[in-house]
N, C-alpha and C. Protein backbone atom coordinates (compact mmCIF):
# COMPACT_ATOMS: atom_id res chain seq x y z
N UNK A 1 -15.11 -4.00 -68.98
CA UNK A 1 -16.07 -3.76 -67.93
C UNK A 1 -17.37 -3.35 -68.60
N UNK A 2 -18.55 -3.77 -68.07
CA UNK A 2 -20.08 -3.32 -69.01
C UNK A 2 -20.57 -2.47 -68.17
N UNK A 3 -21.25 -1.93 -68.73
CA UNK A 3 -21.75 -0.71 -67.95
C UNK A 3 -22.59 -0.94 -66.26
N UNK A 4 -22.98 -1.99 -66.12
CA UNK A 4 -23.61 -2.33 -64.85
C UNK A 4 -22.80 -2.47 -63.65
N UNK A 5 -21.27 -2.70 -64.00
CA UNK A 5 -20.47 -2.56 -62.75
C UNK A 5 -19.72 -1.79 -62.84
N UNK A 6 -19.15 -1.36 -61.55
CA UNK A 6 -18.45 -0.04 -60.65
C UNK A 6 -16.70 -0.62 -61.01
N UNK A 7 -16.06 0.48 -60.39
CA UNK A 7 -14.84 -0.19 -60.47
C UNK A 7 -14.20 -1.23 -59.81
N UNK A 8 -13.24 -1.83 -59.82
CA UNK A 8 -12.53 -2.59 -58.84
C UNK A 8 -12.59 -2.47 -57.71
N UNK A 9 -12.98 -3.34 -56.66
CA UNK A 9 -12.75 -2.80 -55.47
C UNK A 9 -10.75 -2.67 -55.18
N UNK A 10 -10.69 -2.08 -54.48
CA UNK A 10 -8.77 -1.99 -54.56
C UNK A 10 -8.05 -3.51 -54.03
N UNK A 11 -8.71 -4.30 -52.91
CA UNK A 11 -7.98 -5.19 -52.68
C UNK A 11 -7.93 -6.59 -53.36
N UNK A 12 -8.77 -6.41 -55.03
CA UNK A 12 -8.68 -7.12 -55.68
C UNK A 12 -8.45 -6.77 -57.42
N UNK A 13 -7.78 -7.74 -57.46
CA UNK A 13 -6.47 -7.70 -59.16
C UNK A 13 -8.04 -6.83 -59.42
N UNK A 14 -7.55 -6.51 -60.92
CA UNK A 14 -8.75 -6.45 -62.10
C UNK A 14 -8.64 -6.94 -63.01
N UNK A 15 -9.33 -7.37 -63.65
CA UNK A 15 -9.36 -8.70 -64.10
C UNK A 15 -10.89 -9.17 -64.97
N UNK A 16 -10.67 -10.21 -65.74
CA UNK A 16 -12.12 -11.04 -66.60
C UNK A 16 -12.55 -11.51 -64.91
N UNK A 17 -14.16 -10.52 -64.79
CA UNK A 17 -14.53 -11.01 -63.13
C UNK A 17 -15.10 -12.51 -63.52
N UNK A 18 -15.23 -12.85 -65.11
CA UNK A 18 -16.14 -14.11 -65.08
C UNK A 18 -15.30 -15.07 -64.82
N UNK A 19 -14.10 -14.89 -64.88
CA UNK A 19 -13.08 -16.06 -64.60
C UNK A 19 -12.02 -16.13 -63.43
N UNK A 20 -12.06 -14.65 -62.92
CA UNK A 20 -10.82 -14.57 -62.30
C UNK A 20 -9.45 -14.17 -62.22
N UNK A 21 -9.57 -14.14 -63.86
CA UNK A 21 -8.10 -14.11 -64.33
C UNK A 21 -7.46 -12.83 -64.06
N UNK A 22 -6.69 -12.46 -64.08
CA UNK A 22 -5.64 -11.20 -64.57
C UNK A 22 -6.09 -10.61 -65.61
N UNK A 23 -6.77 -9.46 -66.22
CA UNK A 23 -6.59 -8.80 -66.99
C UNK A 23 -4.83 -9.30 -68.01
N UNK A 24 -5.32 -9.04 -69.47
CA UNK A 24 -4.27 -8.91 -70.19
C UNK A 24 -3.42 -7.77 -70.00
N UNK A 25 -2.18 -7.78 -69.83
CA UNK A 25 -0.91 -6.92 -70.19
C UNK A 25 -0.66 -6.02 -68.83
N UNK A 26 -1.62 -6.60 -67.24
CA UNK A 26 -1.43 -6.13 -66.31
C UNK A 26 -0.84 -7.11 -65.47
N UNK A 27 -0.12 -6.76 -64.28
CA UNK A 27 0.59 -6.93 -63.67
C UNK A 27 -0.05 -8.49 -62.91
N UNK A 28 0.20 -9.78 -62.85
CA UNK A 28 -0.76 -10.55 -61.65
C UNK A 28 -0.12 -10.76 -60.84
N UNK A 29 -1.33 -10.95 -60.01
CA UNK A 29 -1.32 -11.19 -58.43
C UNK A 29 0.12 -11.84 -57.95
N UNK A 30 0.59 -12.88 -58.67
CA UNK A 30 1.92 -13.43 -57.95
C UNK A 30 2.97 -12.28 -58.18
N UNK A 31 2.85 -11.28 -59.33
CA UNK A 31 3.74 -10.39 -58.89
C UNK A 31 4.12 -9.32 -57.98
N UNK A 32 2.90 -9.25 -57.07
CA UNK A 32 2.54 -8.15 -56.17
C UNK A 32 2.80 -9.16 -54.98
N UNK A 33 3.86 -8.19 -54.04
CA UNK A 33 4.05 -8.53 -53.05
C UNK A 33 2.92 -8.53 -51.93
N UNK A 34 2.77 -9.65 -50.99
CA UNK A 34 1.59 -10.11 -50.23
C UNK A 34 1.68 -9.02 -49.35
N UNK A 35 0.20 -8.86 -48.41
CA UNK A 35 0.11 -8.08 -47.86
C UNK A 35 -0.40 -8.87 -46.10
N UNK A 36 -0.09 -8.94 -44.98
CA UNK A 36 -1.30 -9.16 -44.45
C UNK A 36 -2.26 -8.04 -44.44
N UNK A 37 -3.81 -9.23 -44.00
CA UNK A 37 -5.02 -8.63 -44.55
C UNK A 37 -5.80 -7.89 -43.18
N UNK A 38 -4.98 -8.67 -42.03
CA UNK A 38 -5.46 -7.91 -40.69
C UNK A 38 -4.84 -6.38 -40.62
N UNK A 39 -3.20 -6.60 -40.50
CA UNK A 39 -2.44 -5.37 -40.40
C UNK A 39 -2.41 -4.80 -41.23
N UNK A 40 -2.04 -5.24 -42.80
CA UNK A 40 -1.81 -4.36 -43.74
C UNK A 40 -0.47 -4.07 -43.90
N UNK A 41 0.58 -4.85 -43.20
CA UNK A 41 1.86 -5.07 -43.00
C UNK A 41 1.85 -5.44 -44.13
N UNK A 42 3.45 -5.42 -45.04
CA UNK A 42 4.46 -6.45 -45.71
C UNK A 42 4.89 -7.52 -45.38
N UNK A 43 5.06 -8.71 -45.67
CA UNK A 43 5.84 -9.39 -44.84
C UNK A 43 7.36 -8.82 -44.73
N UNK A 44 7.71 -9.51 -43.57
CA UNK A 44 9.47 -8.54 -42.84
C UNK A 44 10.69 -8.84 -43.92
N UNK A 45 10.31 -9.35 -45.07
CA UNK A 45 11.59 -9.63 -45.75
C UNK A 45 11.59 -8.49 -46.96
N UNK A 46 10.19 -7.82 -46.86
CA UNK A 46 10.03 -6.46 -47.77
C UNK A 46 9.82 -5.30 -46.88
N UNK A 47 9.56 -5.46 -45.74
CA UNK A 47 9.20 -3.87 -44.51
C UNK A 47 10.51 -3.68 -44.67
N UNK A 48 10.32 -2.13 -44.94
CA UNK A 48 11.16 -0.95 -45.03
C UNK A 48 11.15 -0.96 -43.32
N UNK A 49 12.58 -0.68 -42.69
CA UNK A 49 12.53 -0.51 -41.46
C UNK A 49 13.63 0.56 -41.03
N UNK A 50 13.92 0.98 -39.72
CA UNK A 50 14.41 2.17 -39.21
C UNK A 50 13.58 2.81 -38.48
N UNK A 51 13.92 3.77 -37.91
CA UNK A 51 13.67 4.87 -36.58
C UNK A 51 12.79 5.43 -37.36
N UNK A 52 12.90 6.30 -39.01
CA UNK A 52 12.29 7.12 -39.71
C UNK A 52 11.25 6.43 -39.69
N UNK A 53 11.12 5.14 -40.01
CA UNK A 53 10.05 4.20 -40.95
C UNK A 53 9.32 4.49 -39.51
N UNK A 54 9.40 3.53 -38.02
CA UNK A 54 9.16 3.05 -37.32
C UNK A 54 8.12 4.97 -36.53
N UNK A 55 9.04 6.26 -36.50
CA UNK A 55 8.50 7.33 -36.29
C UNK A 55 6.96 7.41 -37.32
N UNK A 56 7.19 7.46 -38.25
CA UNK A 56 6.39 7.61 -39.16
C UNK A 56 4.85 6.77 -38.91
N UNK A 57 5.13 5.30 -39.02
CA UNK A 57 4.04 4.56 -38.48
C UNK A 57 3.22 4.83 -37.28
N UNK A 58 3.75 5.43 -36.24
CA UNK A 58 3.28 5.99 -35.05
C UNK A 58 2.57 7.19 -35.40
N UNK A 59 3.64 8.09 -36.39
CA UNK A 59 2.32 9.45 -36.48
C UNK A 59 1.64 8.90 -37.02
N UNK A 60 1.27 8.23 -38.55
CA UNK A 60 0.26 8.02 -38.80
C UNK A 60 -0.72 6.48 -38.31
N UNK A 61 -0.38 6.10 -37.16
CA UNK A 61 -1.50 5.86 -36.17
C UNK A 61 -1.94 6.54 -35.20
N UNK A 62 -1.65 8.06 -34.59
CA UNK A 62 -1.59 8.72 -33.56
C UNK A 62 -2.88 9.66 -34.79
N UNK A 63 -2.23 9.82 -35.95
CA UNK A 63 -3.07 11.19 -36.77
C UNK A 63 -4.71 9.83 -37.10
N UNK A 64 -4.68 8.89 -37.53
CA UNK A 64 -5.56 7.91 -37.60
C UNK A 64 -6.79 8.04 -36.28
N UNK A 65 -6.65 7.70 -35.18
CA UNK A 65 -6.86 7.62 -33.91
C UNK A 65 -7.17 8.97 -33.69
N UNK A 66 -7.11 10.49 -33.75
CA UNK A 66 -7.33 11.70 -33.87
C UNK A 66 -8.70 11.71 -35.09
N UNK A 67 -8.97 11.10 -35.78
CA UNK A 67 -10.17 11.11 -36.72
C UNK A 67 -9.44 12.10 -37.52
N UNK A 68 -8.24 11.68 -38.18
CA UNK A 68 -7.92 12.06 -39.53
C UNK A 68 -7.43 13.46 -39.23
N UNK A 69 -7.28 13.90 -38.04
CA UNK A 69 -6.48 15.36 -37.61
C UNK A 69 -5.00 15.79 -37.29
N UNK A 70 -4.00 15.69 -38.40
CA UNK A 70 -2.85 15.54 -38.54
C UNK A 70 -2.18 17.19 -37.33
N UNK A 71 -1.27 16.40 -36.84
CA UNK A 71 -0.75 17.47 -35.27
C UNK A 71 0.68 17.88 -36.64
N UNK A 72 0.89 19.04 -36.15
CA UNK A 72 2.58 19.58 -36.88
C UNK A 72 3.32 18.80 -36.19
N UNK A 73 4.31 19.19 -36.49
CA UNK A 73 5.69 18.38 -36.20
C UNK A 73 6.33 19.13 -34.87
N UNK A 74 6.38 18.10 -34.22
CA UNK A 74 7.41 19.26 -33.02
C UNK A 74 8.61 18.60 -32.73
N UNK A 75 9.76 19.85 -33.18
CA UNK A 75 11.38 19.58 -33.16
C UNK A 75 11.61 19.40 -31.75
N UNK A 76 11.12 19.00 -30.88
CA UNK A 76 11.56 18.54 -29.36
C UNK A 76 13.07 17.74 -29.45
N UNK A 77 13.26 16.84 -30.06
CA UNK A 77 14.58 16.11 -30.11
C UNK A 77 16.01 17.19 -30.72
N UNK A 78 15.32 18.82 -31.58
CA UNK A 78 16.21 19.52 -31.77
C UNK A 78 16.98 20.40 -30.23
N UNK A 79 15.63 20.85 -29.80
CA UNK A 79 15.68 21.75 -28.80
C UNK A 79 16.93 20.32 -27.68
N UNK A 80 16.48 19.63 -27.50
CA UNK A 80 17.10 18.53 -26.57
C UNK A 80 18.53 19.07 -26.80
N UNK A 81 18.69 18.51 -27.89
CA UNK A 81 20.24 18.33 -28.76
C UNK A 81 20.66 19.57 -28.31
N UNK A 82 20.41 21.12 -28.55
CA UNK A 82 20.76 21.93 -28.30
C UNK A 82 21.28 22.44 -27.31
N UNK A 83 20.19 21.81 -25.78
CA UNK A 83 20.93 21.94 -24.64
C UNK A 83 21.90 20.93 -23.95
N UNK A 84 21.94 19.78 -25.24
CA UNK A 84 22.82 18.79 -24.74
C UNK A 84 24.11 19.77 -24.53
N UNK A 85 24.70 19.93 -26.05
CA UNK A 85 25.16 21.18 -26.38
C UNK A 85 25.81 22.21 -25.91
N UNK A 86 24.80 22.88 -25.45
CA UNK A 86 25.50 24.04 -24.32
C UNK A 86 25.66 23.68 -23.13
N UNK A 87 25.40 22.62 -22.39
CA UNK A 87 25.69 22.12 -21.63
C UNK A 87 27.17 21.27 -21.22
N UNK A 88 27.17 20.58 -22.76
CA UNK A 88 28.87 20.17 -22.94
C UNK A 88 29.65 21.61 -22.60
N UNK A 89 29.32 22.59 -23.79
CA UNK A 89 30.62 23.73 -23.58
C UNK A 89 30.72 24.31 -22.27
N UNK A 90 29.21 24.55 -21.40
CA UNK A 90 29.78 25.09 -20.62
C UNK A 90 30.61 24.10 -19.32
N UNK A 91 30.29 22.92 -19.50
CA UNK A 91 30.62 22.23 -18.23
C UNK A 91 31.88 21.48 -18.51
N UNK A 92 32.06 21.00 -20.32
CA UNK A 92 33.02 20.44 -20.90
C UNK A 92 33.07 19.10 -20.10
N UNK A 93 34.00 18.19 -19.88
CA UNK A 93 34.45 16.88 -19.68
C UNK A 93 33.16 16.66 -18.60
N UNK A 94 33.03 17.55 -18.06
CA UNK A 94 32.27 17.29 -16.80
C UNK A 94 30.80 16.33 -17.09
N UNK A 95 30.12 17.38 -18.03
CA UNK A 95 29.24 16.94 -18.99
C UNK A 95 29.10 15.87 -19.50
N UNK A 96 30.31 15.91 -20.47
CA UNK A 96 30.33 14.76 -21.01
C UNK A 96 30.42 13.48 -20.24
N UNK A 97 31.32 13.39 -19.03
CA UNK A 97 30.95 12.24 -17.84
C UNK A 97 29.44 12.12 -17.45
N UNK A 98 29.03 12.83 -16.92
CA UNK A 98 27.84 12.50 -16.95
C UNK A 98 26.25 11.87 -16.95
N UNK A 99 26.65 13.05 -18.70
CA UNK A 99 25.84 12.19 -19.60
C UNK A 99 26.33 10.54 -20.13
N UNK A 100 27.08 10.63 -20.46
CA UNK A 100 27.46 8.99 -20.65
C UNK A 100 27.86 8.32 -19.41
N UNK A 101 27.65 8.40 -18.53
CA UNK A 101 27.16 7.74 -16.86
C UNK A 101 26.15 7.68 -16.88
N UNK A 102 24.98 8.33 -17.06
CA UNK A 102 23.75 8.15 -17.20
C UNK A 102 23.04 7.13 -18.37
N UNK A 103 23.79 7.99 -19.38
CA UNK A 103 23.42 6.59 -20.69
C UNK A 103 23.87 4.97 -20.09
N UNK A 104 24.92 5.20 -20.03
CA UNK A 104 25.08 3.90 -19.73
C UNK A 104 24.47 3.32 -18.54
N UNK A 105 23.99 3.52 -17.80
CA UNK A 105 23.20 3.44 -15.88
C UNK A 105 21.61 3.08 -16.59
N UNK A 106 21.56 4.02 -18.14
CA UNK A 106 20.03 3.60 -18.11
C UNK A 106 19.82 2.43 -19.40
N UNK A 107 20.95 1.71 -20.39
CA UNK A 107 21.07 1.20 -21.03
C UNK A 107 21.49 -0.30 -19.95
N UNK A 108 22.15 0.05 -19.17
CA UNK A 108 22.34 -1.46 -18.36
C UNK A 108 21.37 -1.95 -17.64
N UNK A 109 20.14 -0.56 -17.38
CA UNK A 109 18.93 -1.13 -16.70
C UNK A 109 18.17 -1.82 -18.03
N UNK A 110 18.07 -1.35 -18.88
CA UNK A 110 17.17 -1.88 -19.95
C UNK A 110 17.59 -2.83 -20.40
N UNK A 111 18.88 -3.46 -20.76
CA UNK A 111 19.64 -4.47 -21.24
C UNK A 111 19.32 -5.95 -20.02
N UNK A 112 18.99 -5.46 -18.72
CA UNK A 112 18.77 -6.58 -18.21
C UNK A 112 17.79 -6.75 -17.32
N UNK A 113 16.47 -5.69 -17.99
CA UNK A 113 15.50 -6.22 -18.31
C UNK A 113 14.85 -6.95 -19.49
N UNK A 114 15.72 -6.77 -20.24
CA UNK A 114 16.15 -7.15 -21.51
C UNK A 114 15.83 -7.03 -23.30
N UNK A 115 15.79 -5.79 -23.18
CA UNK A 115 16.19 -5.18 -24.17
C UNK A 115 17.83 -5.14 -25.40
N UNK A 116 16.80 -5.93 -25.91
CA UNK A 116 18.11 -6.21 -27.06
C UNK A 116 18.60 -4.76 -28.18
N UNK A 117 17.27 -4.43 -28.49
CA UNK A 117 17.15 -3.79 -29.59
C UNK A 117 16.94 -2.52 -29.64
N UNK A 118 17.95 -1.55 -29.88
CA UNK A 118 17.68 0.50 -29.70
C UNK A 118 16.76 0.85 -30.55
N UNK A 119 16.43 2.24 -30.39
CA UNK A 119 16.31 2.92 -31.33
C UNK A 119 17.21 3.49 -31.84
N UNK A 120 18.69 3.53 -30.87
CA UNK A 120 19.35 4.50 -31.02
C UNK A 120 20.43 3.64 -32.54
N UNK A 121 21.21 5.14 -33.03
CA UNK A 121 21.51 4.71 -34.47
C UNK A 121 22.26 3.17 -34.54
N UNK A 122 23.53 3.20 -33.03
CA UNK A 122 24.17 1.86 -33.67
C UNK A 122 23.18 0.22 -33.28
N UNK A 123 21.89 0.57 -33.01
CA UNK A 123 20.82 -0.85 -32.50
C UNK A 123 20.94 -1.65 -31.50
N UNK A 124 22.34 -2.53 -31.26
CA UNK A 124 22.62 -3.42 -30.48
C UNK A 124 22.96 -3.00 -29.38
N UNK A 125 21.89 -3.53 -28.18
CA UNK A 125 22.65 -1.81 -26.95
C UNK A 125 23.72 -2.90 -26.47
N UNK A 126 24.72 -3.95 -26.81
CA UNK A 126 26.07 -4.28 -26.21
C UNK A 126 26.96 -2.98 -26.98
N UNK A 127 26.33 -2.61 -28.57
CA UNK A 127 27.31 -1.66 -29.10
C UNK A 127 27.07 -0.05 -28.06
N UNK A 128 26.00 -0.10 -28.62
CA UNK A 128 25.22 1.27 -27.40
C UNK A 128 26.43 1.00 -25.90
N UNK A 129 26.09 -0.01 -25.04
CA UNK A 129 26.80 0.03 -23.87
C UNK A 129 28.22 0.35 -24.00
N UNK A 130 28.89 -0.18 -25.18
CA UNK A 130 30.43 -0.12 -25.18
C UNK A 130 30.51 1.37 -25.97
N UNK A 131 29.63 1.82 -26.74
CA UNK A 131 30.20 3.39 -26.54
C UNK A 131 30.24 4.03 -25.78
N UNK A 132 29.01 4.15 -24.91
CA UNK A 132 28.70 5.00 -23.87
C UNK A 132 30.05 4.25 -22.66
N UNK A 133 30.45 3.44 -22.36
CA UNK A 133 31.41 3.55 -21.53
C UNK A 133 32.21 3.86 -22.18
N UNK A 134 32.70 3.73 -23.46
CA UNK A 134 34.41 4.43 -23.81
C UNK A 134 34.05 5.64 -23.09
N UNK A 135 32.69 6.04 -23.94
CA UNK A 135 32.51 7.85 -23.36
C UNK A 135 32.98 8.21 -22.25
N UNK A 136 32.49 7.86 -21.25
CA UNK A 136 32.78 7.82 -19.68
C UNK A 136 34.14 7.77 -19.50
N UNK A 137 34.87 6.42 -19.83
CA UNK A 137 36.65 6.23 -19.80
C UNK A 137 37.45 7.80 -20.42
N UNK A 138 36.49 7.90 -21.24
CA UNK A 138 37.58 9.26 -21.90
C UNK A 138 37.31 10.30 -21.29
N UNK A 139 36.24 10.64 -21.22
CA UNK A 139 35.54 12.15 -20.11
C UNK A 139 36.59 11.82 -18.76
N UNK A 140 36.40 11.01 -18.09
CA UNK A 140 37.28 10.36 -16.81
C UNK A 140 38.60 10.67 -16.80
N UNK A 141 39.17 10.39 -17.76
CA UNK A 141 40.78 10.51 -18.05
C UNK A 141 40.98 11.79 -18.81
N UNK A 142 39.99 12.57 -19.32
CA UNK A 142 40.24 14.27 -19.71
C UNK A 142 40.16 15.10 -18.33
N UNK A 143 39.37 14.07 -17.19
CA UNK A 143 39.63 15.15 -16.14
C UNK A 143 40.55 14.89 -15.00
N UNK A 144 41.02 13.78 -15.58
CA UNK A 144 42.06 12.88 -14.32
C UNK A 144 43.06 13.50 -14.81
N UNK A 145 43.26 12.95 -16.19
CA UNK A 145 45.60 13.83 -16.79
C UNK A 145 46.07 14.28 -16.14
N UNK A 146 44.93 15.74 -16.71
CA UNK A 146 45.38 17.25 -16.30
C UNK A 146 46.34 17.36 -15.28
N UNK A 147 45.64 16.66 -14.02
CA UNK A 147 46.29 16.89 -12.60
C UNK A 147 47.51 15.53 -12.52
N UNK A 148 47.74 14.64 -12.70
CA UNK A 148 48.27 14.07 -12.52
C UNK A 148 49.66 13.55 -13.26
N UNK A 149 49.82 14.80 -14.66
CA UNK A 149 50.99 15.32 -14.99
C UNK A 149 51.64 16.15 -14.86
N UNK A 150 51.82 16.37 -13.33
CA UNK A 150 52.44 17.85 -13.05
C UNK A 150 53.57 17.48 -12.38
């Protein structure tokens, strides 16, 4: 580099600028995975993906969109969990019917509006639907037995 120019700009190799080339003993361009140049995406056969990945991208377009003013973290999905929770113990089977009556009531609305794809951990809401009804079948029959082995 001679003293009259600045550094690299970042979205280009560095390199002999009189030719183009790759710099010697650095990495070139065909080895660097493409980027698009609108999004700034990977292409999908290198995006890292998941709930984490997919959370993450949102804060940092939500902190972006704020003019660079990053919000803390709020454990809302802990607190949830918690009264899922005490809600099972205190109500037990009851609860648990329920809630997986509801999951499933609001997974069959979304499934045929048509929603293929969860967030939730197992993805496929046919898998989503068929847990959440075992759920239901078993809550159902923990409160049916009882009485009907006597």
């Amino acid at each position: 580099m001679t003293t009259g120019e600045g550094p690299a700009p970042a979205d280009r190799p560095s390199g002999d600028r009189s030719t183009g080339g790759p710099s010697t003993g650095g990495p070139s361009t065909a080895d660097r995975p493409t980027v698009d140049r609108l999004t700034g995406d990977q292409p999908t056969g290198d995006r890292p993906t998941g709930v984490a990945y997919e959370q993450a991208r949102a804060a940092e377009t939500a902190r972006a969109s704020e003019g660079g003013q990053a919000k803390p973290y709020d454990p809302l999905k802990l607190c949830v969990y918690a009264t899922v929770a005490l809600l099972a113990w205190l109500f037990g089977a009851w609860a648990v019917l329920g809630f997986a009556a509801l999951g499933f009531a609001g997974y069959w609305r979304a499934r045929r509006a048509g929603l293929t794809r969860s967030k939730c951990y197992l993805r496929d809401t046919r898998l989503v639907l068929a847990y959440l009804g075992l759920l239901t079948l078993v809550a159902a029959a923990a409160l049916v037995l009882p009485h009907t082995l006597r």
